[in-house]
N, C-alpha and C. Protein backbone atom coordinates (compact mmCIF):
# COMPACT_ATOMS: atom_id res chain seq x y z
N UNK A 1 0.23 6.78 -19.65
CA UNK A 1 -0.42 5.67 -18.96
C UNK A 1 0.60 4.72 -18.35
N UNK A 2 1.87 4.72 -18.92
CA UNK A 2 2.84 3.95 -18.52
C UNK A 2 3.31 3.98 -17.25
N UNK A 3 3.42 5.26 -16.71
CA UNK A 3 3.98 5.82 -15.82
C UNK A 3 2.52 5.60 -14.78
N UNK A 4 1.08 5.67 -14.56
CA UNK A 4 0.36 5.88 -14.01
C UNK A 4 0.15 4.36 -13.52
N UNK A 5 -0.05 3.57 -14.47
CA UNK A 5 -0.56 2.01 -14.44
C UNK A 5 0.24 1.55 -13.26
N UNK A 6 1.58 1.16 -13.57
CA UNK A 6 2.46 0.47 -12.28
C UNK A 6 2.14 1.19 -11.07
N UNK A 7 1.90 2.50 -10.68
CA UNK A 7 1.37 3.50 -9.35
C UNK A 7 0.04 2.80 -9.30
N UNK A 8 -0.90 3.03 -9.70
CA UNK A 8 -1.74 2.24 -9.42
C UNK A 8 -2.21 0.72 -8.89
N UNK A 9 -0.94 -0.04 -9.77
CA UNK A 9 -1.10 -1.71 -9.24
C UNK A 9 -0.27 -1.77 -7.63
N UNK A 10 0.45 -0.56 -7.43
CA UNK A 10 1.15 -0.37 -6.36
C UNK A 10 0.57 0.05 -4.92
N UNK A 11 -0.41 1.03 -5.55
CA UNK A 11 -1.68 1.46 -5.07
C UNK A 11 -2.76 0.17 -4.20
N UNK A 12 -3.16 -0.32 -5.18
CA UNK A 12 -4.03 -1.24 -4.84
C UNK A 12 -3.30 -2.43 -4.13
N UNK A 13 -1.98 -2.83 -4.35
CA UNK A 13 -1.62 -3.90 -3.58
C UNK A 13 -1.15 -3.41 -1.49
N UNK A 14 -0.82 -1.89 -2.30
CA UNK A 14 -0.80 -1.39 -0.66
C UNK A 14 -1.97 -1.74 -0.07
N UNK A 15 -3.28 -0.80 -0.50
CA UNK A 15 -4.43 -1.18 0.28
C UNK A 15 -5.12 -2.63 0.63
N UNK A 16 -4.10 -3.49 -0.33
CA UNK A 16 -4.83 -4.90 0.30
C UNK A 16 -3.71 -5.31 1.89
N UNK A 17 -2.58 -5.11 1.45
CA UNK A 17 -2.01 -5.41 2.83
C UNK A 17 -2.02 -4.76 4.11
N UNK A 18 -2.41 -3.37 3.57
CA UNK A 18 -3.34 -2.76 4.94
C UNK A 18 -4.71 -3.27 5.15
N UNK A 19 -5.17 -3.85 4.63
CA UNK A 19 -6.89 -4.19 5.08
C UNK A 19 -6.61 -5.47 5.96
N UNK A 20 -5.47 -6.10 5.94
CA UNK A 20 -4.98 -6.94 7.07
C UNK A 20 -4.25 -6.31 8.38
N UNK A 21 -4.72 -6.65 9.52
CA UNK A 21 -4.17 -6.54 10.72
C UNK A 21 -2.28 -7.09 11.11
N UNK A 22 -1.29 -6.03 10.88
CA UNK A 22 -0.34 -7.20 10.35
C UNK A 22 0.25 -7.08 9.93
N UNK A 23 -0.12 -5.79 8.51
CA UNK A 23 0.44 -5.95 7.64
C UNK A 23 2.08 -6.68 7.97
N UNK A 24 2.87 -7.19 6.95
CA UNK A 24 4.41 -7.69 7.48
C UNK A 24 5.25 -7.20 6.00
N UNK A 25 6.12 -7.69 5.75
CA UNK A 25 7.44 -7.73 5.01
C UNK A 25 6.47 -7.09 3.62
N UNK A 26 5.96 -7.80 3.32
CA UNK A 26 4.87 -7.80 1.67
C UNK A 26 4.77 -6.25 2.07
N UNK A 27 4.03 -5.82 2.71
CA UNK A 27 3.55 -4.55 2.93
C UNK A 27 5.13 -3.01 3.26
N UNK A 28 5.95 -3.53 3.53
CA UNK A 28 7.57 -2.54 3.45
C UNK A 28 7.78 -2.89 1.95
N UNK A 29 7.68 -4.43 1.34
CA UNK A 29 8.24 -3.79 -0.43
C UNK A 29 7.16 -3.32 -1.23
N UNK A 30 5.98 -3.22 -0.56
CA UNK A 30 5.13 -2.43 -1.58
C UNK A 30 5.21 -0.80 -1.31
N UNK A 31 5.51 -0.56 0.26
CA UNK A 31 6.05 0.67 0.14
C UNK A 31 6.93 1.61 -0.55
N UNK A 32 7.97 0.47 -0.44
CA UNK A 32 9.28 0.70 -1.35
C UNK A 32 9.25 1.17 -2.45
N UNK A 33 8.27 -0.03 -3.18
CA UNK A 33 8.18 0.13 -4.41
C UNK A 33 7.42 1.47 -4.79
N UNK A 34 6.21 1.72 -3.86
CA UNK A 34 5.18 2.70 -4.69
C UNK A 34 6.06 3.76 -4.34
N UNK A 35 6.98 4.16 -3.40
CA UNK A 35 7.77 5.45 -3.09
C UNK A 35 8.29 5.48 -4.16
N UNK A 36 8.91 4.49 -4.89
CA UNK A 36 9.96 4.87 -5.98
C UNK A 36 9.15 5.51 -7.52
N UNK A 37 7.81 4.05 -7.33
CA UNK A 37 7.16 4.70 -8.78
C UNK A 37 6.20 6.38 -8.42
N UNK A 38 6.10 6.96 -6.79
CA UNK A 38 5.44 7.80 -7.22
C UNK A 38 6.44 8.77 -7.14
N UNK A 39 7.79 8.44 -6.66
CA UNK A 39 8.75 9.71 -7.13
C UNK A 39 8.79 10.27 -8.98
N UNK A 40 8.92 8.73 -9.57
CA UNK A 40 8.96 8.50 -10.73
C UNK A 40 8.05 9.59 -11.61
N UNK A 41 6.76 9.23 -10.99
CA UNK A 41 5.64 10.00 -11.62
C UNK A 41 5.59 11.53 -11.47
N UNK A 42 5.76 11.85 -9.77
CA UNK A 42 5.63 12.89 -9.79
C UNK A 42 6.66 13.90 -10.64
N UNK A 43 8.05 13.14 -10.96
CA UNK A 43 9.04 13.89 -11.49
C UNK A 43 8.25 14.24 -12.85
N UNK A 44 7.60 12.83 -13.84
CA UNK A 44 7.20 13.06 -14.89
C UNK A 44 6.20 13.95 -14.96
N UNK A 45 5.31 13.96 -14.49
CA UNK A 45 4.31 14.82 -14.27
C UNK A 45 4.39 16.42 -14.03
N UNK A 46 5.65 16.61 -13.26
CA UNK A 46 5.85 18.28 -13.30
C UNK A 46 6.85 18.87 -14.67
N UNK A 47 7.36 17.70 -15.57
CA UNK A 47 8.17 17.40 -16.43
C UNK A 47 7.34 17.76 -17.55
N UNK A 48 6.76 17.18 -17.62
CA UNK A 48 5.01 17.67 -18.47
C UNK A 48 4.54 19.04 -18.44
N UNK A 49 4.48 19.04 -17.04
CA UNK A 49 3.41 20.92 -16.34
C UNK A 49 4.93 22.05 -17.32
N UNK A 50 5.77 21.61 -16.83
CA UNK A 50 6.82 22.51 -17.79
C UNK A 50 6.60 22.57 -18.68
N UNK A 51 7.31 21.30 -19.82
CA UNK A 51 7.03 21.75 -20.91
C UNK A 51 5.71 22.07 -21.68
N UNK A 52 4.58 22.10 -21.24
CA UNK A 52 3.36 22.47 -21.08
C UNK A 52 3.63 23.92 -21.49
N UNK A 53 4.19 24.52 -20.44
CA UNK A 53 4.16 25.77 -20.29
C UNK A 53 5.30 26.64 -20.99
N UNK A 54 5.95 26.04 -21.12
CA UNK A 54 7.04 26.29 -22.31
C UNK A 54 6.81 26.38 -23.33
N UNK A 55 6.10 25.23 -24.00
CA UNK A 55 5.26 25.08 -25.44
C UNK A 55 4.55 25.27 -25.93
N UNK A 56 4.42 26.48 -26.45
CA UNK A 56 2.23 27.10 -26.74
C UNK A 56 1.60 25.89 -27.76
N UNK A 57 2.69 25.38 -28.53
CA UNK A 57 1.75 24.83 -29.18
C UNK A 57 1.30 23.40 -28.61
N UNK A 58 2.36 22.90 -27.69
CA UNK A 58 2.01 21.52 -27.45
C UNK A 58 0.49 21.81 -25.54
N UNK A 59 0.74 23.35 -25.17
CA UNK A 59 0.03 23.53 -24.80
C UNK A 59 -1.61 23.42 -25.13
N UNK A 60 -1.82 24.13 -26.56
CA UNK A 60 -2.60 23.82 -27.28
C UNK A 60 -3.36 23.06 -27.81
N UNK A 61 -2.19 21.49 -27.84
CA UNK A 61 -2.41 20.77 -28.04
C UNK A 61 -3.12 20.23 -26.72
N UNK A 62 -2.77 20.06 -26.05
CA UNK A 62 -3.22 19.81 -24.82
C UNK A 62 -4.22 20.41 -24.02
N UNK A 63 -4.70 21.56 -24.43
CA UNK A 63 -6.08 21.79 -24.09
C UNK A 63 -7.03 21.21 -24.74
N UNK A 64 -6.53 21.18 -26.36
CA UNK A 64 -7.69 20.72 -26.91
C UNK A 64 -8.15 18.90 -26.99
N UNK A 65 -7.19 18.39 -26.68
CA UNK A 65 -7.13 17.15 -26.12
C UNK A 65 -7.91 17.08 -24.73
N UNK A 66 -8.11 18.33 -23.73
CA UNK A 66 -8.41 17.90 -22.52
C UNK A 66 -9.75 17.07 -21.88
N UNK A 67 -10.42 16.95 -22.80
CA UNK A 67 -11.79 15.84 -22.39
C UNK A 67 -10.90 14.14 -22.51
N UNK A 68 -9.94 14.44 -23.53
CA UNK A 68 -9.67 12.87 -23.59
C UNK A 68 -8.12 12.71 -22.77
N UNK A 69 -7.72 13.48 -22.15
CA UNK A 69 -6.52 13.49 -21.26
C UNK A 69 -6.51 13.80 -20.05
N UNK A 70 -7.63 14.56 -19.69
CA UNK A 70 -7.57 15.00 -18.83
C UNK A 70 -7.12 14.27 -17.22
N UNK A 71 -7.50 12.46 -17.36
CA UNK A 71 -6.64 11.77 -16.49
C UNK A 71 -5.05 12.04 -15.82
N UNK A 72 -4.62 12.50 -16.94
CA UNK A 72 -3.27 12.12 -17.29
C UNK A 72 -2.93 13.63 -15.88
N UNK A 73 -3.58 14.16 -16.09
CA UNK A 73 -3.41 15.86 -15.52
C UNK A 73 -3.99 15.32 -13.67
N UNK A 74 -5.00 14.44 -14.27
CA UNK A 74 -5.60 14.27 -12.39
C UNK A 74 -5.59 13.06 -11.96
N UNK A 75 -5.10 12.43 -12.31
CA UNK A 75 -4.87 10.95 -12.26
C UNK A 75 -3.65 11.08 -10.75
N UNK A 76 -2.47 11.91 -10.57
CA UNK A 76 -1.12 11.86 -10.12
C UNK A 76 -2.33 12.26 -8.70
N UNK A 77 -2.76 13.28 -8.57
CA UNK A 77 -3.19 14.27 -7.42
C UNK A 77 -3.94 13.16 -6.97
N UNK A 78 -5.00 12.66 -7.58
CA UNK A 78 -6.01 11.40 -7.14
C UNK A 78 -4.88 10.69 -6.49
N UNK A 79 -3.81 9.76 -6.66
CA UNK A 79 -3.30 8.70 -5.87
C UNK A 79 -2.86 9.26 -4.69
N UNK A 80 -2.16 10.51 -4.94
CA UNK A 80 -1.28 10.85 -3.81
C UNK A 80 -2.59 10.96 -2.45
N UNK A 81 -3.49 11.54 -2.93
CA UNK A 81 -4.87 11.75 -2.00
C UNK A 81 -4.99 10.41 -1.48
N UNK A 82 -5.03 9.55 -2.32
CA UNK A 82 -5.98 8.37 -1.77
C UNK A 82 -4.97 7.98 -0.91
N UNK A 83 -3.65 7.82 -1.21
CA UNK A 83 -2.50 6.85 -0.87
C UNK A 83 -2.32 7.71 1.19
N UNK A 84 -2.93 9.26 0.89
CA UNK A 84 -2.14 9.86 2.24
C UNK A 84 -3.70 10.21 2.87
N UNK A 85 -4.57 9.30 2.40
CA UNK A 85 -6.19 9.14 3.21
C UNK A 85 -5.56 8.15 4.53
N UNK A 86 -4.89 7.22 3.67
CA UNK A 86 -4.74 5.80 4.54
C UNK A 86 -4.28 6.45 5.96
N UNK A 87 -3.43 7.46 5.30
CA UNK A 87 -2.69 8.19 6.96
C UNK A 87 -3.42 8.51 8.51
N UNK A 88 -4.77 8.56 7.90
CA UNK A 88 -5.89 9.09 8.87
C UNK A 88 -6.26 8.23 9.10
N UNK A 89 -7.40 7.79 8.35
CA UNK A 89 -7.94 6.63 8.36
C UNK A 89 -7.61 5.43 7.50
N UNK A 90 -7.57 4.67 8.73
CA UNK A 90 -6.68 3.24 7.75
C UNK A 90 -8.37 2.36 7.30
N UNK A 91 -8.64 3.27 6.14
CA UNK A 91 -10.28 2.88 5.39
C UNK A 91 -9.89 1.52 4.95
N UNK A 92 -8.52 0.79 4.49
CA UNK A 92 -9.03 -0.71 3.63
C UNK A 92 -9.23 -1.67 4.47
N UNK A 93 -8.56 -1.23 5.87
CA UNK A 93 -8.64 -2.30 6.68
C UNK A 93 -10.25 -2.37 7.43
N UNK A 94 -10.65 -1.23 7.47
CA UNK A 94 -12.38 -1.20 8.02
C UNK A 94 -13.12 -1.33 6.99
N UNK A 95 -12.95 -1.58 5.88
CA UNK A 95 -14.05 -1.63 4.70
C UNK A 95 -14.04 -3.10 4.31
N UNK A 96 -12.93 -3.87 4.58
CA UNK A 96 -12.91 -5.18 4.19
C UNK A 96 -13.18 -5.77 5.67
N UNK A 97 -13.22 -5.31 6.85
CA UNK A 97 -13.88 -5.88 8.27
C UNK A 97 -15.47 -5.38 8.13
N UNK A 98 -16.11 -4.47 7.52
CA UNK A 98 -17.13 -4.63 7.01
C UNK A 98 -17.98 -5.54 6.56
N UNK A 99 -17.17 -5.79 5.60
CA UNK A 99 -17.33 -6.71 4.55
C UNK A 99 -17.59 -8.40 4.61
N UNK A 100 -16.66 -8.32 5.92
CA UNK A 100 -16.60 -9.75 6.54
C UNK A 100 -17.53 -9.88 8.14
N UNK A 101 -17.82 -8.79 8.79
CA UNK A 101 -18.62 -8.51 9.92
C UNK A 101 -19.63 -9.60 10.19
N UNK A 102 -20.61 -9.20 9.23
CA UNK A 102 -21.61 -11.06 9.69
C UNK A 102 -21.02 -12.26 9.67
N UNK A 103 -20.13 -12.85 8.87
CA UNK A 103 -19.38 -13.33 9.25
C UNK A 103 -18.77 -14.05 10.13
N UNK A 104 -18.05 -12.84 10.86
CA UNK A 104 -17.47 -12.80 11.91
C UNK A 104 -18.41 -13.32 12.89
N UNK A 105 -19.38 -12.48 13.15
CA UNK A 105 -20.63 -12.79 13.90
C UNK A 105 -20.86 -13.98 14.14
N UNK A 106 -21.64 -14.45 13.26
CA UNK A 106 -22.14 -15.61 12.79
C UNK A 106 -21.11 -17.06 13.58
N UNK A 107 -20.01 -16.69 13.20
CA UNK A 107 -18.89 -17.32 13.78
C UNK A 107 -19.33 -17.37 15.38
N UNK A 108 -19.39 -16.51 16.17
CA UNK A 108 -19.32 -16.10 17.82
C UNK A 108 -21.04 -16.48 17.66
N UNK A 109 -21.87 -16.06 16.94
CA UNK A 109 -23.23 -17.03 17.64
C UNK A 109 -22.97 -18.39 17.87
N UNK A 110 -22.37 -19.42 16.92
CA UNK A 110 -22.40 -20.37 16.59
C UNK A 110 -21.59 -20.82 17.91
N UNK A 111 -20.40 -20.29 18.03
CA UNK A 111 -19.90 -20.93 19.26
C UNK A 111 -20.22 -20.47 20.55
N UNK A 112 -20.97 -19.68 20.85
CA UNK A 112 -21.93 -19.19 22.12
C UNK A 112 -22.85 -20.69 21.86
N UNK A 113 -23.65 -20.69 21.14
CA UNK A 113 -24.37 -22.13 20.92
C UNK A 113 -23.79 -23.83 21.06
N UNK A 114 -22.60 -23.41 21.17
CA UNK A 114 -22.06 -24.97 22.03
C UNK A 114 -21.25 -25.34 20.78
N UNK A 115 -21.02 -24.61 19.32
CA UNK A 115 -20.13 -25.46 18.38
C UNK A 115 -19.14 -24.37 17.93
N UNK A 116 -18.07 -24.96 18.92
CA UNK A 116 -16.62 -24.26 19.14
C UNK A 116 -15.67 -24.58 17.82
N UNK A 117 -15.60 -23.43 17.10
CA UNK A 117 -14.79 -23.50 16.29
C UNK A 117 -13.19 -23.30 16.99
N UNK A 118 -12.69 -24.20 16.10
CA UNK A 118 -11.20 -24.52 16.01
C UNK A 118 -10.11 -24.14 14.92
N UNK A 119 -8.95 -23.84 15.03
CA UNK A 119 -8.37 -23.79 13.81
C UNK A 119 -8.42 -22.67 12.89
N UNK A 120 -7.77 -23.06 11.68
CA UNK A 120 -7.81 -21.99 11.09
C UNK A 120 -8.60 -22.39 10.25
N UNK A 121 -9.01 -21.03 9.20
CA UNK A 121 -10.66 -21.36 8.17
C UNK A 121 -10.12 -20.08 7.39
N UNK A 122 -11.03 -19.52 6.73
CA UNK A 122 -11.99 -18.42 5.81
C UNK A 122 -12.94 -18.26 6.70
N UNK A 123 -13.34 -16.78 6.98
CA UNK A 123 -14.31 -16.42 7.64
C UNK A 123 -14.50 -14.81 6.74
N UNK A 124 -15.31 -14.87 6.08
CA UNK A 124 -15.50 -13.42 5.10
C UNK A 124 -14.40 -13.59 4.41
N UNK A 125 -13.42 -12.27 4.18
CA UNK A 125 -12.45 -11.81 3.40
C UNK A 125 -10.97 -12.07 3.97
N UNK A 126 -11.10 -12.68 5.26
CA UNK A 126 -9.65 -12.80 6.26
C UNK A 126 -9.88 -14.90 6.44
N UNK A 127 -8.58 -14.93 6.07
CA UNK A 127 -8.15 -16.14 6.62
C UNK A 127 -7.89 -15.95 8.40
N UNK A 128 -8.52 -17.01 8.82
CA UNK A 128 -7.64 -16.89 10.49
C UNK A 128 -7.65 -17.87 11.12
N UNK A 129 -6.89 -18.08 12.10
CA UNK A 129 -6.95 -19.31 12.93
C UNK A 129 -7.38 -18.45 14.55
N UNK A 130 -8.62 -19.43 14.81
CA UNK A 130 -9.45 -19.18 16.30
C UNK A 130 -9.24 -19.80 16.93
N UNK A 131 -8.58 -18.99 18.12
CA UNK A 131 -8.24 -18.98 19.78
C UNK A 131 -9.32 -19.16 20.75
N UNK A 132 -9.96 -20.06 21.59
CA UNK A 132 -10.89 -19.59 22.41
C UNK A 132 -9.94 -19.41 23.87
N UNK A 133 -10.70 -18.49 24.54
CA UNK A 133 -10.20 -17.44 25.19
C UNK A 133 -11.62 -17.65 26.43
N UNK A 134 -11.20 -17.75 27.89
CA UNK A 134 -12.35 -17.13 28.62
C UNK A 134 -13.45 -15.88 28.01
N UNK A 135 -12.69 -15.02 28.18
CA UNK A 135 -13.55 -13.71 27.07
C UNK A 135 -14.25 -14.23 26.17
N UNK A 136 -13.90 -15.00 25.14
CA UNK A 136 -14.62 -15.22 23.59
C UNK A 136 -13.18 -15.77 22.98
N UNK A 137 -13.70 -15.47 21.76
CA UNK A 137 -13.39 -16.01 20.86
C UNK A 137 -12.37 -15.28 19.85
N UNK A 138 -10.67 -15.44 19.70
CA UNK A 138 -9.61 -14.38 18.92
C UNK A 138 -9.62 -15.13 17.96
N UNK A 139 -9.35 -14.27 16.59
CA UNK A 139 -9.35 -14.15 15.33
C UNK A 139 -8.29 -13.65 14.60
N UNK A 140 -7.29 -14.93 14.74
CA UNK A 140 -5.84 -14.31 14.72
C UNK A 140 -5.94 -14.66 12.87
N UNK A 141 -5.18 -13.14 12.70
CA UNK A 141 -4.84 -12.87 11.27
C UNK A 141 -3.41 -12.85 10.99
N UNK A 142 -2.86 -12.37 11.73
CA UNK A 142 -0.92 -12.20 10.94
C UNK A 142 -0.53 -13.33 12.67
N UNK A 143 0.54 -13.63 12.13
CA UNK A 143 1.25 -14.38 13.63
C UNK A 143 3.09 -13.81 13.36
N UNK A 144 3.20 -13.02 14.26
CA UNK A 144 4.13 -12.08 14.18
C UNK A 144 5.70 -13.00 15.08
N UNK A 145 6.43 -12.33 15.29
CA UNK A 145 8.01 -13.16 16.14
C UNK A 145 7.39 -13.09 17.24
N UNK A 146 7.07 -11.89 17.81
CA UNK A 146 6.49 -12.00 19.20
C UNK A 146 5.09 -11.91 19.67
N UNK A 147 4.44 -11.38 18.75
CA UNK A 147 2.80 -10.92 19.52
C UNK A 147 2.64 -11.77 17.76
N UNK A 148 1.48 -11.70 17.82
CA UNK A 148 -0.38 -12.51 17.05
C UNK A 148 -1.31 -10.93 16.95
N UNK A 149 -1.77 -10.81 15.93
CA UNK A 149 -2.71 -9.81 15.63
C UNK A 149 -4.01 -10.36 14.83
N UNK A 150 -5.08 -9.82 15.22
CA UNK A 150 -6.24 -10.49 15.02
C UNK A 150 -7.29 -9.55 15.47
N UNK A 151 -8.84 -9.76 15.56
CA UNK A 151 -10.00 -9.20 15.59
C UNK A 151 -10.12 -10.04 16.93
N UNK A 152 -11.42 -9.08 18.00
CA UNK A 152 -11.98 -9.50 18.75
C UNK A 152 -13.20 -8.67 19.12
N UNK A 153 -13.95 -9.19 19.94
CA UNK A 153 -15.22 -8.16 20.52
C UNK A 153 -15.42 -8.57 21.72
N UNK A 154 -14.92 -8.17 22.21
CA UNK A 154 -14.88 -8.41 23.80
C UNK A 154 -14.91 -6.88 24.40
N UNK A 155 -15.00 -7.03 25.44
CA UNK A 155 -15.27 -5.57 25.95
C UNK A 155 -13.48 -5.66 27.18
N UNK A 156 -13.05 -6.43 27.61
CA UNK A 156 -12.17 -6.15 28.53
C UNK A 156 -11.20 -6.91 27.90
N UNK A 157 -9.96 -6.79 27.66
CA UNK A 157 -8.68 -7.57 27.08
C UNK A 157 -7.60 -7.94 28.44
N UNK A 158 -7.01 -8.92 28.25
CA UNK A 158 -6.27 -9.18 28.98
C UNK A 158 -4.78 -8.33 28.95
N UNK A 159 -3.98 -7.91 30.66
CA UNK A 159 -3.52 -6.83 30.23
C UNK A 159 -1.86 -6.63 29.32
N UNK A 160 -1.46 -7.82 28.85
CA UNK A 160 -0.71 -7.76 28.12
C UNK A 160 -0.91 -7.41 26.48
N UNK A 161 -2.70 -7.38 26.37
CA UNK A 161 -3.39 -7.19 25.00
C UNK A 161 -3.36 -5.49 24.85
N UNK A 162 -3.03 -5.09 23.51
CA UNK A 162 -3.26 -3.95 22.98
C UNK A 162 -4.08 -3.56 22.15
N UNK A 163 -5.38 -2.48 22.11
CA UNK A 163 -6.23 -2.31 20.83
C UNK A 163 -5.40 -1.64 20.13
N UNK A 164 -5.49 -1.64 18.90
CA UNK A 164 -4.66 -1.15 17.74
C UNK A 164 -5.96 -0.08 16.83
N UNK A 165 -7.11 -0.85 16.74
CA UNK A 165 -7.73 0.07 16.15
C UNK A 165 -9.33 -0.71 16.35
N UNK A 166 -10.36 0.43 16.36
CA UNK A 166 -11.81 -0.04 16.60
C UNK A 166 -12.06 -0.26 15.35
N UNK A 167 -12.69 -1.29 14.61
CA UNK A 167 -13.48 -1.37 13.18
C UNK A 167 -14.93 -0.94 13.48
N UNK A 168 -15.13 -0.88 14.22
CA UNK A 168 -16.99 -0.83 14.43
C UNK A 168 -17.89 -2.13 14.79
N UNK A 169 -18.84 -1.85 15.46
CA UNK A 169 -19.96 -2.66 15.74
C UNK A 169 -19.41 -3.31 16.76
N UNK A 170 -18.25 -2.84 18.18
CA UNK A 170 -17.62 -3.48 18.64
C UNK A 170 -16.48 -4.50 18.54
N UNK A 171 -16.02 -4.31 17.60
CA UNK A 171 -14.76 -5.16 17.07
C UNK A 171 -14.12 -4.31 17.10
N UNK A 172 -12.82 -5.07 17.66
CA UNK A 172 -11.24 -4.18 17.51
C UNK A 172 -10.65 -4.86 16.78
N UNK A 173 -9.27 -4.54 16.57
CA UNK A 173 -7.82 -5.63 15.74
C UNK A 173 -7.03 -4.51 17.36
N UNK A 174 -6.31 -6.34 17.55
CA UNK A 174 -5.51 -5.65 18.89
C UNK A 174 -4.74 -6.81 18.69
N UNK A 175 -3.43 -6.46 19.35
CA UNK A 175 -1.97 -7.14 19.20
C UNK A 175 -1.49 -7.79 20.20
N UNK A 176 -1.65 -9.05 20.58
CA UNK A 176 -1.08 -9.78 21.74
C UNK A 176 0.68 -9.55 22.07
N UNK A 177 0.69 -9.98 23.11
CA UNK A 177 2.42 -10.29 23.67
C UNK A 177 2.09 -11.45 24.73
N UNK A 178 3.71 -11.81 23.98
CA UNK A 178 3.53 -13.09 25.44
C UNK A 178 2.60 -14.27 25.58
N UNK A 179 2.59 -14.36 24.48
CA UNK A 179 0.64 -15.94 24.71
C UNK A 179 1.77 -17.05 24.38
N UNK A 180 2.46 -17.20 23.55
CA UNK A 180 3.51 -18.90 23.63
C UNK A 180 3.85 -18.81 24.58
């Protein structure tokens, strides 16, 4: 469990700094780190499958243990899966824009209705500070050296703007240049 626990808290702190548009610095030492603890593991883990297989009796032991261990055996395969899902689909960052979607909304009715939000706030699960924009309304989340990354729903971006990725229901996260 020793070896699994720290992969895991490594785990989960990755997927929170990906569920931000942004990710920055926080998000390279959690890389760092989980590369090192899942080298760690995976070494232990095939370290195990050996002497496993070396040892009839501790084999033995280990079958008959397998309702109450069996983690220990699928626990390694589970992270590496989840950790190389993100590769495809970057799921924490659309599950927590989910999450915050009405929200968001709610936000852009309100200022279609004449009360222009300003500043930065809490809006769902993302801190941000709002830009109004001819288009609508940006939803800046990270503020980078050169570009600002944030949510929008607009249908046409201005052409120094980049989409980075669609969340759904018409919202993107797209990466400015050049706005100071």
């Amino acid at each position: 469990m020793w070896t699994i626990g720290p992969l895991l808290v490594c785990l989960g702190l990755l997927f929170y700094e990906l569920s931000a548009p942004g990710a920055g610095v926080q998000a390279c030492i959690v890389y760092f780190a989980g590369v090192l603890m899942l080298g760690y593991c995976v070494a232990d883990w095939f370290r195990r499958l050996a002497a496993c297989r070396e040892d009839a009796a501790r084999a033995a032991k280990d079958m008959a243990r397998l309702g109450h261990s069996a983690w220990r055996w699928i626990a390694l395969p589970a992270i590496v899966m989840a950790a190389l899902s993100v590769c495809v689909v970057n799921w924490p960052l659309r599950m927590r824009f989910a999450l915050s979607q009405a929200a968001f909304e709610r936000v852009v009715m309100d200022a279609e209705g004449g009360a222009a939000p300003k500043g930065s706030r809490r809006i769902g699960l993302y801190h941000v500070s709002i830009r109004a924009y001819s288009n609508g309304l940006f939803f800046e989340t990270s503020r980078g050296f050169q570009d600002d990354m944030g949510f929008v729903n607009w249908s046409s971006l201005p052409p120094n703007w980049r989409v980075l990725d669609d969340v759904g229901g018409g919202w993107r996260v797209v990466r400015t240049y050049n706005e100071r």
